[in-house]
Each structure stands twice: as structure tokens, then as C-alpha cells.
N, C-alpha and C. Protein backbone atom coordinates (compact mmCIF):
# COMPACT_ATOMS: atom_id res chain seq x y z
N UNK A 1 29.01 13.77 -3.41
CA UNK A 1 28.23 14.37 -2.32
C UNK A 1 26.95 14.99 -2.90
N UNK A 2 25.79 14.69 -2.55
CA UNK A 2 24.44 15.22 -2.89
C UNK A 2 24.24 16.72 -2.09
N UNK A 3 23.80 17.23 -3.13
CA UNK A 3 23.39 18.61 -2.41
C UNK A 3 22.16 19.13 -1.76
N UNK A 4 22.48 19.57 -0.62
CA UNK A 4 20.68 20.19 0.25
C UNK A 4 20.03 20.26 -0.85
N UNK A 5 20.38 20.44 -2.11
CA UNK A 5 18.92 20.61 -3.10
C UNK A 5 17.94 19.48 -3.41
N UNK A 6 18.96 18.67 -3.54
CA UNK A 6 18.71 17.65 -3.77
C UNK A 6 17.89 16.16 -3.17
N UNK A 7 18.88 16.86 -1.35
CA UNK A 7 17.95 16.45 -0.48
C UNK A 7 16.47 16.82 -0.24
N UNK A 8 16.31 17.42 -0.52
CA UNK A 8 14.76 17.90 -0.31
C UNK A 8 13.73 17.72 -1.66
N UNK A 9 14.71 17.50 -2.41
CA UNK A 9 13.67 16.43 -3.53
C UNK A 9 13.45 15.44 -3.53
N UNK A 10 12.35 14.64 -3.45
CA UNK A 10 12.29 13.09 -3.55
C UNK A 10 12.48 12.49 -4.95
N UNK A 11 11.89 13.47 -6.44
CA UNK A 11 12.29 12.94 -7.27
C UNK A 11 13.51 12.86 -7.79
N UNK A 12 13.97 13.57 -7.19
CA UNK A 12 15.93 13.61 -7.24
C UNK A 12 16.46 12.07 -7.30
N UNK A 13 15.99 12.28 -5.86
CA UNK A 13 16.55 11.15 -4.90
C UNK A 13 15.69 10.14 -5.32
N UNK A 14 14.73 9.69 -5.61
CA UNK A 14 14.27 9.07 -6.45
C UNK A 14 15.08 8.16 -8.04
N UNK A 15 15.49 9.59 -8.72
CA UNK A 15 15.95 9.17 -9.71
C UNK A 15 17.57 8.77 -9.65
N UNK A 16 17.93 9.37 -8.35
CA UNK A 16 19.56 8.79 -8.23
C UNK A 16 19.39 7.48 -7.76
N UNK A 17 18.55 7.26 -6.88
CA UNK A 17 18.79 5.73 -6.53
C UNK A 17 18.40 4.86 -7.72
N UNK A 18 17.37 5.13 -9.38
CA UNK A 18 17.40 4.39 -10.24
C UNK A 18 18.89 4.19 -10.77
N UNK A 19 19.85 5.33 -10.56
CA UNK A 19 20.91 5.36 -11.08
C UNK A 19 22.08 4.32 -9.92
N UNK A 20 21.42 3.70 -9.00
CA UNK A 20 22.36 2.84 -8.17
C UNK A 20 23.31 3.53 -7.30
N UNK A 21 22.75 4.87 -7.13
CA UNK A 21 23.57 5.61 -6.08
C UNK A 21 23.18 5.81 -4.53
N UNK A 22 24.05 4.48 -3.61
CA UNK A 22 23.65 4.47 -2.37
C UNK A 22 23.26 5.45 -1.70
N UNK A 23 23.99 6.60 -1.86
CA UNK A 23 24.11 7.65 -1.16
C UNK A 23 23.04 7.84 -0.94
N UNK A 24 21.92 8.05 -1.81
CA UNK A 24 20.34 8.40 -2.18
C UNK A 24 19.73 7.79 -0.96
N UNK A 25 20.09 6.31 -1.11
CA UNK A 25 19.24 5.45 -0.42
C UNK A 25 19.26 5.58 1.02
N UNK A 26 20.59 6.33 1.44
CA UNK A 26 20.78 6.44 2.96
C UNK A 26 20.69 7.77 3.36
N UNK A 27 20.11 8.47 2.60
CA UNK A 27 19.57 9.74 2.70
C UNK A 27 17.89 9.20 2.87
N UNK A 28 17.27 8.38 1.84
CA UNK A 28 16.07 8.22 1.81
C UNK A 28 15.09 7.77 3.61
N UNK A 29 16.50 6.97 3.75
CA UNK A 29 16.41 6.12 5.09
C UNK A 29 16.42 7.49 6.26
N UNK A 30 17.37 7.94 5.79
CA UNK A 30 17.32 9.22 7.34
C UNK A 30 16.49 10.08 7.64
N UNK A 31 15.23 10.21 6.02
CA UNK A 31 14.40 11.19 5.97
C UNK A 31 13.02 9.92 6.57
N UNK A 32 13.19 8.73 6.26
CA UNK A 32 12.02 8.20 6.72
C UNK A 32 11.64 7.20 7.79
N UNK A 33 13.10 6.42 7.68
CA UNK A 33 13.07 5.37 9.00
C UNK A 33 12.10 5.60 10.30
N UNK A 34 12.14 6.59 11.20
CA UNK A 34 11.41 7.07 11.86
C UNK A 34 9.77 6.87 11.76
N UNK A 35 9.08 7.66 10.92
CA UNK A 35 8.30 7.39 10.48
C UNK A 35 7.94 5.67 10.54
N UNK A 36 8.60 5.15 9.53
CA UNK A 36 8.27 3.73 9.15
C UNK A 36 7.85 3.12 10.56
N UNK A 37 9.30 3.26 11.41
CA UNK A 37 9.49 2.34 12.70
C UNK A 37 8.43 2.60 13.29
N UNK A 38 7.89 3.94 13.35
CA UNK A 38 7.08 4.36 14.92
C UNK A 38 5.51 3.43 13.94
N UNK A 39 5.00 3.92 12.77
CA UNK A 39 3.97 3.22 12.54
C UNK A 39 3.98 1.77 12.89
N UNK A 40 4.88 1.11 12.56
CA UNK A 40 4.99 -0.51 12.04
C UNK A 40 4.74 -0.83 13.95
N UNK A 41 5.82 -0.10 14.83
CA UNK A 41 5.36 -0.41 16.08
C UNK A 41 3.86 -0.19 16.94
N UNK A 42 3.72 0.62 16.51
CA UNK A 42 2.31 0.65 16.87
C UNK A 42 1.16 -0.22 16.50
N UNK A 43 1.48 -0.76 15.54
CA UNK A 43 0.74 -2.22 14.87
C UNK A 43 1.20 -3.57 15.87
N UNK A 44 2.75 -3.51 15.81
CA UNK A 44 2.81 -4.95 16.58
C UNK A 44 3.71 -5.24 17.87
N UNK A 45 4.25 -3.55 18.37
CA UNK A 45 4.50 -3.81 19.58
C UNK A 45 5.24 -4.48 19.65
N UNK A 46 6.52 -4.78 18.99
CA UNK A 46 7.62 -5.90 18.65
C UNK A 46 9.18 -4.83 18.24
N UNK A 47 9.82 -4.52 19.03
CA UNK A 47 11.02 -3.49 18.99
C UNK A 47 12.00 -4.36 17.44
N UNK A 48 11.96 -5.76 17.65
CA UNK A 48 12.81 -6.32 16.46
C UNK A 48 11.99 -6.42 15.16
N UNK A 49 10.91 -6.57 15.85
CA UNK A 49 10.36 -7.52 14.50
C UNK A 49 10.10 -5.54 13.40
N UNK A 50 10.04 -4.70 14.13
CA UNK A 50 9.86 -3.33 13.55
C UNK A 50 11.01 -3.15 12.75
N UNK A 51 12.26 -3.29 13.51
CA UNK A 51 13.69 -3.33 12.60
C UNK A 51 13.48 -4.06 11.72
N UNK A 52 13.45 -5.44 11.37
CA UNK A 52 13.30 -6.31 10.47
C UNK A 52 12.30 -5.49 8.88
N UNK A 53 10.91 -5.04 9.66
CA UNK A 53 10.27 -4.65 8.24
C UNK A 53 11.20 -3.47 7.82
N UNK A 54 11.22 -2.25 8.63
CA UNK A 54 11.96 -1.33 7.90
C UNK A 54 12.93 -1.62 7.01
N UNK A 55 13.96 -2.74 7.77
CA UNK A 55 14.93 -2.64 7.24
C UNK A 55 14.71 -3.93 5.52
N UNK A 56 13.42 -4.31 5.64
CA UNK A 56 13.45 -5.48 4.81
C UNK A 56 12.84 -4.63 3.78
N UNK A 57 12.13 -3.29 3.73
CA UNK A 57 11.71 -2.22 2.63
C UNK A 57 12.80 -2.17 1.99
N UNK A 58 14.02 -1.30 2.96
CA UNK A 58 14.66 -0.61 2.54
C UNK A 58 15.45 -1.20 1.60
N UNK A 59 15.93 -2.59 1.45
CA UNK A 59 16.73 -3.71 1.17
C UNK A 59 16.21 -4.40 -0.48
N UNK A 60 14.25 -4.47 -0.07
CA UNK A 60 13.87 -4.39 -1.27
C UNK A 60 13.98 -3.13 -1.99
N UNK A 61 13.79 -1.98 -1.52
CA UNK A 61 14.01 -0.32 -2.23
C UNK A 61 15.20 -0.46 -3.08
N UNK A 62 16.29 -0.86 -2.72
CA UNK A 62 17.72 -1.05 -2.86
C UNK A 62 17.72 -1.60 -4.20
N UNK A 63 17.21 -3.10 -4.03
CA UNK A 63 17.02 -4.68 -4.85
C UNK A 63 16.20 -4.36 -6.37
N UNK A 64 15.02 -3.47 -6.23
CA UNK A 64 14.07 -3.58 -7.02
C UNK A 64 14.44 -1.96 -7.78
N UNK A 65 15.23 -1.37 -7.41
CA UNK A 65 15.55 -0.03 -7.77
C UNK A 65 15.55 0.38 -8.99
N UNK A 66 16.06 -0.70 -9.97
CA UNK A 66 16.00 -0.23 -11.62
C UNK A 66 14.41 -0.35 -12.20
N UNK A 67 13.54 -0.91 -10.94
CA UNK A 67 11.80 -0.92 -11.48
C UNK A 67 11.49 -0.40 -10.76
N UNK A 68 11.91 0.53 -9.68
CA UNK A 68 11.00 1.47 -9.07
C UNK A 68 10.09 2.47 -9.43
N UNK A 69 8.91 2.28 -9.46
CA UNK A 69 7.60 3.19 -9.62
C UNK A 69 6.53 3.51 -8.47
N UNK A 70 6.93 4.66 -8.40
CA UNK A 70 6.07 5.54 -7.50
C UNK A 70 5.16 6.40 -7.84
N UNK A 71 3.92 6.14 -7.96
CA UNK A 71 2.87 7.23 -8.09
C UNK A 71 2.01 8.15 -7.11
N UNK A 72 2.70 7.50 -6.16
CA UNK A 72 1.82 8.76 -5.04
C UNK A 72 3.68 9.34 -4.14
N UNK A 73 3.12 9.88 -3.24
CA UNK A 73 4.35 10.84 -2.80
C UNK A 73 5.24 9.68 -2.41
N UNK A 74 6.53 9.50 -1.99
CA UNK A 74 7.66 8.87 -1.44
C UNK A 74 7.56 8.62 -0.39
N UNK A 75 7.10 9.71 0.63
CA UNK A 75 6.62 8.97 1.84
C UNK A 75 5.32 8.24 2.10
N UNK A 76 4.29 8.50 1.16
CA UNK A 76 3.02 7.42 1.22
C UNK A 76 3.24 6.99 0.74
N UNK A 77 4.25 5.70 0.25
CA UNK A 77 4.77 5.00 -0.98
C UNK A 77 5.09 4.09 0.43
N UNK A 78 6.24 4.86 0.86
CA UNK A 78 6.94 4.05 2.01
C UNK A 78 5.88 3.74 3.35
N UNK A 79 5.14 4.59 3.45
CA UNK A 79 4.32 4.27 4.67
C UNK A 79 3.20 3.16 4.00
N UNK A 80 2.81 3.19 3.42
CA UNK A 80 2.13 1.77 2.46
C UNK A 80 2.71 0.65 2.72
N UNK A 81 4.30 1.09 2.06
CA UNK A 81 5.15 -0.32 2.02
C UNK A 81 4.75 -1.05 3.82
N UNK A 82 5.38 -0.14 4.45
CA UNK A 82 5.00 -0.38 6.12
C UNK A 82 4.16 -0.89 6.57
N UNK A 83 3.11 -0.56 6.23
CA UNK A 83 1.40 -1.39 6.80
C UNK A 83 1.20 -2.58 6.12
N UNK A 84 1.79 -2.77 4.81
CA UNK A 84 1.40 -4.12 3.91
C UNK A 84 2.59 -4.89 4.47
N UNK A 85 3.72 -4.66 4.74
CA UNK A 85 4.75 -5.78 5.59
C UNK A 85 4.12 -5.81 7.12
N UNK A 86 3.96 -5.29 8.04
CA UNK A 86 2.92 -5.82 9.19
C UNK A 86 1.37 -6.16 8.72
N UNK A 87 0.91 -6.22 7.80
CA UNK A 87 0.06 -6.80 7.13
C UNK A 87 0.48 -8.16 7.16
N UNK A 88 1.12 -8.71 6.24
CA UNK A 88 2.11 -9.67 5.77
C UNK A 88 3.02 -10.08 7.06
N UNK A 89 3.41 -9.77 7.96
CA UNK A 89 3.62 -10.65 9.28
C UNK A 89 2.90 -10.70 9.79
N UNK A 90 1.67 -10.20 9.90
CA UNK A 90 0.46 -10.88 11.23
C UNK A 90 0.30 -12.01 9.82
N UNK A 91 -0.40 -12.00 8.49
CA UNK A 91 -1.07 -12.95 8.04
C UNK A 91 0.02 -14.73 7.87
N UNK A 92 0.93 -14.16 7.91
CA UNK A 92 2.49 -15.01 8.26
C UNK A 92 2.53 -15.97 9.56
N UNK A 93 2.34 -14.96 10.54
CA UNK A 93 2.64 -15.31 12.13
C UNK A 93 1.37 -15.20 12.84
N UNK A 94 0.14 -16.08 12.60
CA UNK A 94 -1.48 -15.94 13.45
C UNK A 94 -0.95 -16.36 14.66
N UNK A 95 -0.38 -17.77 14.26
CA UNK A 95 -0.08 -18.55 15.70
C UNK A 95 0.01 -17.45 16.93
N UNK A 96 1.17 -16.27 16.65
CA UNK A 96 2.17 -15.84 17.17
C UNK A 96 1.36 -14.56 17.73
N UNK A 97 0.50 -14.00 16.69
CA UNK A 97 0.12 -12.61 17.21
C UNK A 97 -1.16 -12.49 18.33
N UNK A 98 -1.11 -11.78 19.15
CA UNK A 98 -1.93 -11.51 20.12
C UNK A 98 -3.84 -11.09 19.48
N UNK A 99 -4.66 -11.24 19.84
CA UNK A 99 -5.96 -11.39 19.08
C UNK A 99 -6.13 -10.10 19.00
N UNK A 100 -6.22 -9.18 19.87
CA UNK A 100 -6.22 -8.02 20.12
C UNK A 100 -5.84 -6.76 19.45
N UNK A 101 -4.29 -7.43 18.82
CA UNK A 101 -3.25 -6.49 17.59
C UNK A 101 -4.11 -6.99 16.17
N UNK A 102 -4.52 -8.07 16.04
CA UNK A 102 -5.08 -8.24 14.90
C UNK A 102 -6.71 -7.43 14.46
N UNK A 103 -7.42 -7.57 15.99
CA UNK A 103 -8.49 -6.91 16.37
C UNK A 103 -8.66 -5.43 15.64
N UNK A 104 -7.63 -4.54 16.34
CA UNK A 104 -7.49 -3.24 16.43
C UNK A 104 -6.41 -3.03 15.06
N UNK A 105 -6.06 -4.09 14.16
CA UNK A 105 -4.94 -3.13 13.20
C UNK A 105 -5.69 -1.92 12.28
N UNK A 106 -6.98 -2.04 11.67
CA UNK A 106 -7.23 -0.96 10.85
C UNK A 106 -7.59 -0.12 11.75
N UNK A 107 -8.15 0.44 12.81
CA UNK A 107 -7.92 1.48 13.65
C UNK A 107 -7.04 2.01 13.64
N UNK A 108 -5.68 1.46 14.63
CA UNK A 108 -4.67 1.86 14.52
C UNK A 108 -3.92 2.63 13.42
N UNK A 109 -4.32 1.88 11.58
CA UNK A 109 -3.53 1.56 10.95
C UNK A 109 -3.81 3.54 10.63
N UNK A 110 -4.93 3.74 10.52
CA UNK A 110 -5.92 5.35 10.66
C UNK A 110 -5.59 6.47 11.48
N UNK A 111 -5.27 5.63 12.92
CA UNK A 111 -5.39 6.83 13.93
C UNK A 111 -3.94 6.87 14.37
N UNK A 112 -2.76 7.00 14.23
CA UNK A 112 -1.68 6.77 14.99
C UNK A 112 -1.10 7.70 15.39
N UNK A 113 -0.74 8.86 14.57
CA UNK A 113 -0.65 10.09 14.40
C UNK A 113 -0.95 11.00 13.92
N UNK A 114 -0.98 12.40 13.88
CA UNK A 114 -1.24 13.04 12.59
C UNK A 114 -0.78 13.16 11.37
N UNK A 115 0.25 12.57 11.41
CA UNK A 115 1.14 11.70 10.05
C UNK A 115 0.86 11.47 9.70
N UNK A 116 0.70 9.92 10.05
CA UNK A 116 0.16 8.86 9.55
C UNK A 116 -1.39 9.00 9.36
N UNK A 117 -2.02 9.51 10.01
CA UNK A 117 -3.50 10.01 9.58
C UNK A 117 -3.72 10.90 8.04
N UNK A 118 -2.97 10.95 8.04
CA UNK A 118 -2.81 11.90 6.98
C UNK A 118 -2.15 11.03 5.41
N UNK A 119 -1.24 10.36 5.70
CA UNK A 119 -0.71 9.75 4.93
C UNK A 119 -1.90 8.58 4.92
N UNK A 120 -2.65 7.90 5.61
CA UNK A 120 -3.57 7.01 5.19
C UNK A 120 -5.03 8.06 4.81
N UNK A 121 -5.16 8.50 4.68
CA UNK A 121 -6.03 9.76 3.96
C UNK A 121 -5.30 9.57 2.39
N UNK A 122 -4.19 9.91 2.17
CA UNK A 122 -3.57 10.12 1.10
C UNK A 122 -3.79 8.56 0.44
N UNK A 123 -3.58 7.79 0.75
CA UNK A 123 -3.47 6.57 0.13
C UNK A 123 -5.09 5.81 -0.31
N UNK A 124 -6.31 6.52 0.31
CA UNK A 124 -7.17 5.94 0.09
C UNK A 124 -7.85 7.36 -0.42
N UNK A 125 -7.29 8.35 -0.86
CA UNK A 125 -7.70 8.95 -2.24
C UNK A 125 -7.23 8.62 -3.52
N UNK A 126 -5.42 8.27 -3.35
CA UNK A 126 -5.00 7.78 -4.21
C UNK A 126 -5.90 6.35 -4.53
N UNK A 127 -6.21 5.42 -4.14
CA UNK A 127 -7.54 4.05 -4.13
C UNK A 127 -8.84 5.12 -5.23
N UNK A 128 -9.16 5.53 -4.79
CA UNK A 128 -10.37 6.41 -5.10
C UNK A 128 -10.23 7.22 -6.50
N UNK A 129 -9.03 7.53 -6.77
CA UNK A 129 -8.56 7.94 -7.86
C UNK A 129 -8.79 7.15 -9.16
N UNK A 130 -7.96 6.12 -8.23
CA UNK A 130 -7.82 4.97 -9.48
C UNK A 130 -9.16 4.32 -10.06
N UNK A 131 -9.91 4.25 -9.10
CA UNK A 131 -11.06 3.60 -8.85
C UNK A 131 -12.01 4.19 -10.25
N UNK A 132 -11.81 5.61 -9.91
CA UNK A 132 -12.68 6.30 -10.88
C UNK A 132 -12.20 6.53 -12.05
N UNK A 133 -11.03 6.35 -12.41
CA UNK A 133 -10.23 6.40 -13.65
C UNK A 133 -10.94 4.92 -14.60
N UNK A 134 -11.04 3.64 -14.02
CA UNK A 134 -11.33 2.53 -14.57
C UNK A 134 -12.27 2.85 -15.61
N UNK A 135 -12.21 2.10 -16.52
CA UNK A 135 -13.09 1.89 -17.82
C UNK A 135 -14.40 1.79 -17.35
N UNK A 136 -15.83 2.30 -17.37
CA UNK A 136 -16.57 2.76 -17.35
C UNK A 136 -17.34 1.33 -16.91
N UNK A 137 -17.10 0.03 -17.17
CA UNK A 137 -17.91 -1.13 -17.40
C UNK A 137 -17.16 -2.05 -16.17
N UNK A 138 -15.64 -1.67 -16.39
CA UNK A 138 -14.87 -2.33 -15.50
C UNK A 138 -15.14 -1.48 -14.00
N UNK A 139 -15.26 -0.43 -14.14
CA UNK A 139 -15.48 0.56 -12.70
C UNK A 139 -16.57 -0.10 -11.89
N UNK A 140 -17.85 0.05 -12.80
CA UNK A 140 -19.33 -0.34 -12.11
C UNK A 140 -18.88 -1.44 -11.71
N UNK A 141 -18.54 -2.65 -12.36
CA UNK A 141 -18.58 -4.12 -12.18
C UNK A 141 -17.63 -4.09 -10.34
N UNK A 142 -16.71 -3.21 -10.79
CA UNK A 142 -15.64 -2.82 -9.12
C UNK A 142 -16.48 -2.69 -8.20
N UNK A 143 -17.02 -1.63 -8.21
CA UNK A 143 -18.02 -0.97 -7.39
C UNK A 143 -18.72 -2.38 -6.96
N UNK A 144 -19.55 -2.75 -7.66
CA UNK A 144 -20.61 -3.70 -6.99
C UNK A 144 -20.61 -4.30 -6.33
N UNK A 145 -19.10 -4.94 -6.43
CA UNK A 145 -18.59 -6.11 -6.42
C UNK A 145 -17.58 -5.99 -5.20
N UNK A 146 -16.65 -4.56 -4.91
CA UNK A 146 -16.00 -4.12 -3.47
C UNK A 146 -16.79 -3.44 -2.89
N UNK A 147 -17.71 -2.67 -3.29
CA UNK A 147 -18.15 -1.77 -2.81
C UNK A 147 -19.80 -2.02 -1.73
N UNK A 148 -20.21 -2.83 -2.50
CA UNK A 148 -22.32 -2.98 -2.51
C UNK A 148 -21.73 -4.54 -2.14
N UNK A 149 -20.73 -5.48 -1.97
CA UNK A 149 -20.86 -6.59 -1.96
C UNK A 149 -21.75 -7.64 -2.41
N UNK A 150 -21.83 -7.66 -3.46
CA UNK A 150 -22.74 -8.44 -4.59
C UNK A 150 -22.04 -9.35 -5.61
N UNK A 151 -22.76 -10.51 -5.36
CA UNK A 151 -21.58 -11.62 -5.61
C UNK A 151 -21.25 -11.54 -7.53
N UNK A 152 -20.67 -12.23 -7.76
CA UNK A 152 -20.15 -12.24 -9.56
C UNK A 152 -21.34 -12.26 -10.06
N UNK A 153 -22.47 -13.45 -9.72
CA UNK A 153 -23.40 -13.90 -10.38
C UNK A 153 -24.43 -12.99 -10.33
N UNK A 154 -24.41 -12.09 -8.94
CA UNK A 154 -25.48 -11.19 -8.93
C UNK A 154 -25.38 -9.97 -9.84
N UNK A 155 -23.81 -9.78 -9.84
CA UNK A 155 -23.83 -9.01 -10.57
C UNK A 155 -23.57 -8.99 -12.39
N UNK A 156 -23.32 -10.20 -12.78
CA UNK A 156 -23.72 -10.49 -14.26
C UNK A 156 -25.50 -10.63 -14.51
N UNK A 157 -25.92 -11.12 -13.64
CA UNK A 157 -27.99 -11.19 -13.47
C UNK A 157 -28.37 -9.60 -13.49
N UNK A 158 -27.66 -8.55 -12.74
CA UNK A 158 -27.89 -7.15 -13.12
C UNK A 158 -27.75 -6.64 -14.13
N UNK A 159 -26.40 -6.90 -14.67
CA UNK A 159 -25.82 -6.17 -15.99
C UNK A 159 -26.23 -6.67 -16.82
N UNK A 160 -27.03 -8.10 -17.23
CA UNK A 160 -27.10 -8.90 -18.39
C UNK A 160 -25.73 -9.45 -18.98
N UNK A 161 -24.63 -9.72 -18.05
CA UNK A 161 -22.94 -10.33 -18.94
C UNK A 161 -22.70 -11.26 -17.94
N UNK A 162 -21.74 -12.06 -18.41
CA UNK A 162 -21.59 -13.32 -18.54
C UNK A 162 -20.97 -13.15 -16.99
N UNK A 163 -21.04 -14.18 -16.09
CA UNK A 163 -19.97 -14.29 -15.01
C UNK A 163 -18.48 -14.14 -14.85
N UNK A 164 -17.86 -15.13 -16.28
CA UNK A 164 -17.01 -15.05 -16.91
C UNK A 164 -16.14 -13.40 -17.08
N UNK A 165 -17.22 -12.94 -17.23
CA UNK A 165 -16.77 -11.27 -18.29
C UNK A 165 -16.65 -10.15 -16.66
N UNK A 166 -17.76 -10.32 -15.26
CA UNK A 166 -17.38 -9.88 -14.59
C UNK A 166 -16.11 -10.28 -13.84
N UNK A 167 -16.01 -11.95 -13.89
CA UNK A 167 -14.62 -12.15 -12.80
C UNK A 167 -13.04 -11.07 -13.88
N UNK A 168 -13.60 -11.26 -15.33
CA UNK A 168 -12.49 -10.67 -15.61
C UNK A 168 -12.39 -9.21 -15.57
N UNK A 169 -13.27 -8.31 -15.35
CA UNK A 169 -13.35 -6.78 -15.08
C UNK A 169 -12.76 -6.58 -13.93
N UNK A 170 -13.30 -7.54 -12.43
CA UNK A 170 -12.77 -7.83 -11.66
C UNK A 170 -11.27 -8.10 -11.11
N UNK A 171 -10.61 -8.61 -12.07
CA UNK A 171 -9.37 -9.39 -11.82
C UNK A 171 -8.86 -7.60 -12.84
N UNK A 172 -9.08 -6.91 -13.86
CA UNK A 172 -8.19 -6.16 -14.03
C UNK A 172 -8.31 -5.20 -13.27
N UNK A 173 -9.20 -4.29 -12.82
CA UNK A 173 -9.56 -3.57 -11.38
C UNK A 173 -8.60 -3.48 -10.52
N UNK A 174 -8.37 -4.69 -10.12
CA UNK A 174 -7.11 -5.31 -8.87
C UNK A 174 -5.54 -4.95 -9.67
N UNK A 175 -5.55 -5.37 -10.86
CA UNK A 175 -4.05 -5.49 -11.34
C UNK A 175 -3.83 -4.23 -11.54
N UNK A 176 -4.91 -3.32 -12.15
CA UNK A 176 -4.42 -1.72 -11.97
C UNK A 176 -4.22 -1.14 -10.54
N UNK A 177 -5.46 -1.26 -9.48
CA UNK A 177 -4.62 -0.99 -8.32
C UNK A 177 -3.24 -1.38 -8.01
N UNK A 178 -3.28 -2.37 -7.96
CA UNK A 178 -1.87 -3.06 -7.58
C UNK A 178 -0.34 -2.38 -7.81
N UNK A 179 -0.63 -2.19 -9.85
CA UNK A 179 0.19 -1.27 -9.88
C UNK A 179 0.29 0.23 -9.99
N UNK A 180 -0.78 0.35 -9.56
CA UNK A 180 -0.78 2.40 -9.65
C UNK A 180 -0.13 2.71 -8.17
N UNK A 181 -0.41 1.55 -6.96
CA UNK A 181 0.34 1.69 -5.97
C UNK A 181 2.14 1.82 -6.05
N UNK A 182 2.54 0.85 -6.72
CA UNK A 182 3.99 0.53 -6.85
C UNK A 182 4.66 -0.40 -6.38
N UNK A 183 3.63 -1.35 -5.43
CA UNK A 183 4.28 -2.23 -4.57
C UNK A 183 3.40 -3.56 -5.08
N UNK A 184 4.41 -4.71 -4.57
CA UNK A 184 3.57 -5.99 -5.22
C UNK A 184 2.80 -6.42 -4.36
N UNK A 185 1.64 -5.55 -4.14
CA UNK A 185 0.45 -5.85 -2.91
C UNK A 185 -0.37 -7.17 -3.51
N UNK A 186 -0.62 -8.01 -2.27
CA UNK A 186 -1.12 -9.24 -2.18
C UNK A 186 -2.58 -8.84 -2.71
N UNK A 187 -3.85 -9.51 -3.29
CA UNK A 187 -4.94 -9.35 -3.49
C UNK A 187 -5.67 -8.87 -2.12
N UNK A 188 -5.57 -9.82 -0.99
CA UNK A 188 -6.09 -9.88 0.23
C UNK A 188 -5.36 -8.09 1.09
N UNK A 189 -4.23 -7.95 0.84
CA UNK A 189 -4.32 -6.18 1.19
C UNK A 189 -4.99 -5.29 0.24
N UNK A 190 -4.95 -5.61 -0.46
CA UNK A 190 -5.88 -4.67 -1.39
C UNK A 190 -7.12 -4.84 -1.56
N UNK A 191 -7.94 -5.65 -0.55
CA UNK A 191 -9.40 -6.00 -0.36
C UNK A 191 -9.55 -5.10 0.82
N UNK A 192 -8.10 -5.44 1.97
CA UNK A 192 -8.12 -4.24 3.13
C UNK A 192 -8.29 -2.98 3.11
N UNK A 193 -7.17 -2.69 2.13
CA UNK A 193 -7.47 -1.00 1.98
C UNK A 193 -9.31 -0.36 1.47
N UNK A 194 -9.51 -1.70 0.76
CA UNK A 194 -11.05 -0.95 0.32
C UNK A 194 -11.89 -1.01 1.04
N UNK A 195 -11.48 -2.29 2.22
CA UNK A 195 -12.45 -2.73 3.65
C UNK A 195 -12.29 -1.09 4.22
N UNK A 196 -11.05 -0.85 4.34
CA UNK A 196 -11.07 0.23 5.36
C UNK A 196 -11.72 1.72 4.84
N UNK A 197 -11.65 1.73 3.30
CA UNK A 197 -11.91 2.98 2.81
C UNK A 197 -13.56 3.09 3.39
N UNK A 198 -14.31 1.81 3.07
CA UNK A 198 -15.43 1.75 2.83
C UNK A 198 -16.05 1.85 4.61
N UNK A 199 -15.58 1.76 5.69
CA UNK A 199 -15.64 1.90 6.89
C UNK A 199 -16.02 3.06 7.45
């Protein structure tokens, strides 16, 4: 039996579920499901298809547990996970989704609650963090290149370096986001989040 102390730690509960202790995990679920569901619905307006992502986090949470890494809080970890799986079913299901939900998702993805407003605040400082942490050569080349939209070539013709040398500043940029998040975000969500930061 886990103790109220315990409950109210995430790195607790965190570190028990590295240790394969369900209990954790269905504690994790009772503190966040909610959350998850009400965002993910508000994106696609789909009562099942909302069950499905939650429950397809939680399942990977479960699965991937002995490599779990979290660097920002537990619940902007999980509310991330949330927007990049309705991310990942609209880019899945075009046929299927209404023009409108696709129209309005980064709005939404911003304004839903004061929660979630908050928790996407959190996640695109955590972006911003990272951003500025990068190696000094690899940062600028980021910048230019997500930021000023300036193609490879324009921006090796600026710097005086090879095309070559920016696609690869480029490509590590991404692989550190990717993993300072914790989740195996697609390139194309992680172009979103900077679409939206930069908005």
C-alpha cells in the first residue's frame, strides 16, 4: 500500500513505477486521466477515440517504464503525451477528420482551460530552455532556420559553412529536443510546437 506521502509525489511515483509497481501506475492514472481526457476531447470531439489515446499513454507509460525520462513536471509530460497522440490521429485519420478540428487545433491546443493554458505555457518554456542551452553554432543555425525561416543554403551563404554542416546542426537541435521532452516526438510535432511558440 503506497502512502498519502507518496501520493503526492510524482517523483515517488515516478520512481516506483521504474520499479514495475502497478500500484503507482493506477494512482498516476487517477491523478491525471481527467485532465488527459477533457484536453484530447476538446481537440477531436470523439468520446472513444479520447479513451483510446489516454488509455494508449497509459499502456505505453506501463511498456516503456524501465526508460522512462521525464524532464519537465509529470503532468506536462502527460499533457504533451496527449496533444502529440491527437496530433498523431488527425495526421493518421485526414480522410476522417472534420477541416475545421484540424483548422482550430493549435488554438484550442493553448486556450482550453486554465490548465491546460498553463501547462502549454510550461512546455514551450521548457522548448525555449532547451533552445538556449544548444551549442552556440548549433543554436544560431536553429534559430534561423525555425525561427527567421531561412532555408539551409541561405543560411550556410550567411555563416560562410557548408550546407552539409547546417543540415547537421539542424538534425542535432531536433534530437536534443526530442529527448529533453521524453517522448518519441515525430520531427513534424516538434516543428508544431515551435510553429506555435513562434505565433
Amino acid at each position: 500500500m503506497i502512502s498519502n506521502t507518496i501520493i503526492n509525489n510524482n517523483k515517488e511515483l515516478i520512481e516506483l513505477l521504474h520499479q514495475g509497481n502497478d500500484e503507482a501506475l493506477s494512482l498516476i492514472y487517477k491523478k491525471y486521466w481527467q485532465m488527459m481526457y477533457l484536453a484530447a476531447y476538446n481537440l477531436v470531439q470523439d468520446k472513444a477515440v479520447c479513451e483510446d489515446i489516454v488509455q494508449d499513454i497509459f499502456v505505453n507509460l506501463w511498456n516503456k517504464r524501465d526508460n522512462l525520462f521525464i524532464n519537465t513536471s509529470l503532468k506536462s509530460y502527460l499533457y504533451t503525451s496527449t496533444i502529440y497522440k491527437v496530433y498523431d490521429f488527425f495526421r493518421k485519420n485526414k480522410k476522417l477528420i472534420k477541416v475545421e478540428l484540424l483548422d482550430d487545433f493549435s488554438e484550442k491546443t493553448q486556450c482550453f482551460t486554465p490548465e491546460t493554458k498553463l501547462l502549454y505555457e510550461e512546455l514551450i518554456q521548457h522548448v525555449d530552455s532547451v533552445i538556449e542551452k544548444l551549442p552556440v553554432k548549433c543554436k544560431t543555425v536553429f534559430k534561423l532556420s525555425r525561427e527567421q525561416g531561412l532555408t539551409n543554403k541561405e543560411i550556410a551563404d550567411k555563416l560562410h559553412i557548408s550546407k552539409r554542416t547546417v543540415e547537421g546542426h539542424i538534425t542535432k537541435a531536433l534530437s536534443i529536443l526530442r529527448g529533453s521532452i521524453g517522448i518519441s516526438l515525430s520531427l513534424e510535432f516538434v516543428f508544431f510546437i515551435i510553429k506555435m511558440k513562434n505565433n
